[in-house]
C-alpha atoms as a PDB file:
ATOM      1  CA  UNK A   1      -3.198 -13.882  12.834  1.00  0.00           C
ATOM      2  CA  UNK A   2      -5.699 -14.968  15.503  1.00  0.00           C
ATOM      3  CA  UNK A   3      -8.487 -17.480  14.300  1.00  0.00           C
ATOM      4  CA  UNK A   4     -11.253 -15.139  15.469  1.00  0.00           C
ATOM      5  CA  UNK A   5      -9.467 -12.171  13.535  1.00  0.00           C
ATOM      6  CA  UNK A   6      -8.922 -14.539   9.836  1.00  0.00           C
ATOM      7  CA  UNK A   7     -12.820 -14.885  10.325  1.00  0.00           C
ATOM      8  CA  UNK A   8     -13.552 -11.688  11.152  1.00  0.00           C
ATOM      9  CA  UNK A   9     -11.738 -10.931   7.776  1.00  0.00           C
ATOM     10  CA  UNK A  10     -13.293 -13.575   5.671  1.00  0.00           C
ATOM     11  CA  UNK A  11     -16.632 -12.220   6.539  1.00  0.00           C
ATOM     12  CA  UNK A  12     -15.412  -8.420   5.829  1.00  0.00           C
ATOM     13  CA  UNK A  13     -14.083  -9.441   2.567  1.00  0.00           C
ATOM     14  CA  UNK A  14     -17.547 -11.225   1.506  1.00  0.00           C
ATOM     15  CA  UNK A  15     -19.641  -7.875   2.444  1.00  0.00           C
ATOM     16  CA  UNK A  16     -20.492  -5.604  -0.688  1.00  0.00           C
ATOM     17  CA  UNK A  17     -18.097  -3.024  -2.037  1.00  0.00           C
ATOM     18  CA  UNK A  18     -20.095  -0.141  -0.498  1.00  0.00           C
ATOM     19  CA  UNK A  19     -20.461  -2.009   2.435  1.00  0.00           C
ATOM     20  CA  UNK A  20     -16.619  -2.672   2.907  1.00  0.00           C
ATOM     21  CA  UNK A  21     -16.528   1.013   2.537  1.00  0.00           C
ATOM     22  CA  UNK A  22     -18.905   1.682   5.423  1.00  0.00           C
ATOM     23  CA  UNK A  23     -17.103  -0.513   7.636  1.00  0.00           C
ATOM     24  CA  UNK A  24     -13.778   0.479   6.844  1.00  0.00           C
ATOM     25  CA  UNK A  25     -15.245   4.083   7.889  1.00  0.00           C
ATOM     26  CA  UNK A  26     -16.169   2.945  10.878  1.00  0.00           C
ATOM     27  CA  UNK A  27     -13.455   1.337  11.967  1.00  0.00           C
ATOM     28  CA  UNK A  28     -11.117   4.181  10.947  1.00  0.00           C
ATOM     29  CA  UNK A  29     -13.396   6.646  12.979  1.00  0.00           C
ATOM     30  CA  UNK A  30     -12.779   4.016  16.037  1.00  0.00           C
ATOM     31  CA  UNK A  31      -9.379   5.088  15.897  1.00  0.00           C
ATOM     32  CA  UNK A  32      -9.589   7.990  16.684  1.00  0.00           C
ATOM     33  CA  UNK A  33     -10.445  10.133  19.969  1.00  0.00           C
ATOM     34  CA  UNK A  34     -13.106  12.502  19.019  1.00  0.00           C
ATOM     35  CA  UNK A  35     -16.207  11.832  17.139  1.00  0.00           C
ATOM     36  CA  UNK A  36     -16.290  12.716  13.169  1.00  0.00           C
ATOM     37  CA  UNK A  37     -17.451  16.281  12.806  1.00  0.00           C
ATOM     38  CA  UNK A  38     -21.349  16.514  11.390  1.00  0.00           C
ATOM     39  CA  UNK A  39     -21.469  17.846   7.566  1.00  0.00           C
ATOM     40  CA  UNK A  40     -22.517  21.039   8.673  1.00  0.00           C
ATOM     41  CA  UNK A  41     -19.098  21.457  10.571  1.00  0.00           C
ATOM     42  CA  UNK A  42     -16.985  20.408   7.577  1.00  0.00           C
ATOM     43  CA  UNK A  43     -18.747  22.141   5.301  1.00  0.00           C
ATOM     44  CA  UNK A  44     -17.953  25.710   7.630  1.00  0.00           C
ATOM     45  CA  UNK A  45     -14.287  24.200   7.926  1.00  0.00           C
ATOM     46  CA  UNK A  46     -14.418  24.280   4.148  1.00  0.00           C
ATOM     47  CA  UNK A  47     -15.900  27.835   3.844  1.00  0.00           C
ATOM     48  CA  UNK A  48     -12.918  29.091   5.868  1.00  0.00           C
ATOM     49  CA  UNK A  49     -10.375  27.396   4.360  1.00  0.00           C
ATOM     50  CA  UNK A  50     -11.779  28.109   0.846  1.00  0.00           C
ATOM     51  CA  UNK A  51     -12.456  31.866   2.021  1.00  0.00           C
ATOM     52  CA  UNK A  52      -8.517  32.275   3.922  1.00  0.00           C
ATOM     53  CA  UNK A  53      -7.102  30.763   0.305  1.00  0.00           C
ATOM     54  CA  UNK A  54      -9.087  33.071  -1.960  1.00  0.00           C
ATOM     55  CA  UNK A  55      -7.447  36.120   0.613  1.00  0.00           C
ATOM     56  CA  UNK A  56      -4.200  34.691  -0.061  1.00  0.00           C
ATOM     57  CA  UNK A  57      -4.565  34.593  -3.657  1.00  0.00           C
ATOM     58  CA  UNK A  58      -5.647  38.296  -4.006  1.00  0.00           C
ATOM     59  CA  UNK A  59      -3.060  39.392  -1.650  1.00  0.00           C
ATOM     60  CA  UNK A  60      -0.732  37.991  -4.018  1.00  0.00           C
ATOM     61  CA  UNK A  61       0.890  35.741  -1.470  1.00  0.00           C
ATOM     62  CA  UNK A  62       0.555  32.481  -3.386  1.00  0.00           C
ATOM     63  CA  UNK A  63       2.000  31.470  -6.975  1.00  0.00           C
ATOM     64  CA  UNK A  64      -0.057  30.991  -9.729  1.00  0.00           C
ATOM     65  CA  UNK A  65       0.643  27.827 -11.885  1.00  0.00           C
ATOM     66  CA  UNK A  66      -0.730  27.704 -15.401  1.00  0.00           C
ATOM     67  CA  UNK A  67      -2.787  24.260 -15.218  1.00  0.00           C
ATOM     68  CA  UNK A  68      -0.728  22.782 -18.218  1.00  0.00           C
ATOM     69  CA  UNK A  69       2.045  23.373 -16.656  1.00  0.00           C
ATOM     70  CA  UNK A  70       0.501  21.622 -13.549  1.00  0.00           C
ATOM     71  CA  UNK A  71      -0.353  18.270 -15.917  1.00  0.00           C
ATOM     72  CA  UNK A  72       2.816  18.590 -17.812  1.00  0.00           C
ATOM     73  CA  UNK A  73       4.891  17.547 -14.492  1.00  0.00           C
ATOM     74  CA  UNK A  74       1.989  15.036 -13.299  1.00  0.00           C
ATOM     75  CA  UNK A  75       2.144  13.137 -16.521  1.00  0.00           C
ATOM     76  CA  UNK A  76       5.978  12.948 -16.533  1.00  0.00           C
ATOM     77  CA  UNK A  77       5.497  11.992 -12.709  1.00  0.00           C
ATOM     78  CA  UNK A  78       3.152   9.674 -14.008  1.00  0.00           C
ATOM     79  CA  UNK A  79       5.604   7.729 -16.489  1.00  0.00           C
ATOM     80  CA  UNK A  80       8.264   8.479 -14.387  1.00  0.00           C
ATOM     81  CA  UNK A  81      10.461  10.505 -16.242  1.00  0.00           C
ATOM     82  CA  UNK A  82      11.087  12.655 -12.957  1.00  0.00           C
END
């Protein structure tokens, strides 16, 4: 690891919690090639999806899961039992 990179770290590491968030958002976003979508756009994104699932479920094109059944299997995920 370069020296400039270790120190780049060290003073990452030393920021706040919420701060280490922020610029572990930022540098994720740098990734990538288009800018992050505003709130309003994820929020429509959301109303579609939400909307287009809701169609799906009266349609009867999805299967219904009882929610105990649901966090039955996550807690024997969970101790590993499958």
């Amino acid at each position: 690891m370069a020296a400039i990179l270790k120190e780049v770290e060290a003073q990452a590491l030393a920021l706040p919690i919420n701060e280490r968030g922020d610029l572990i958002h930022r540098l994720i976003l740098s990734l990538e090639d288009r800018p992050e979508d505003t709130p309003a756009v994820v929020a429509k994104a959301w109303d579609e999806e939400i909307a287009r699932r809701v169609a799906d479920m009266e349609a009867g094109h999805t299967q219904w899961i009882p929610a105990e059944e649901v966090f039955s299997q996550l807690d024997a995920i969970a101790k590993g039992e499958r």
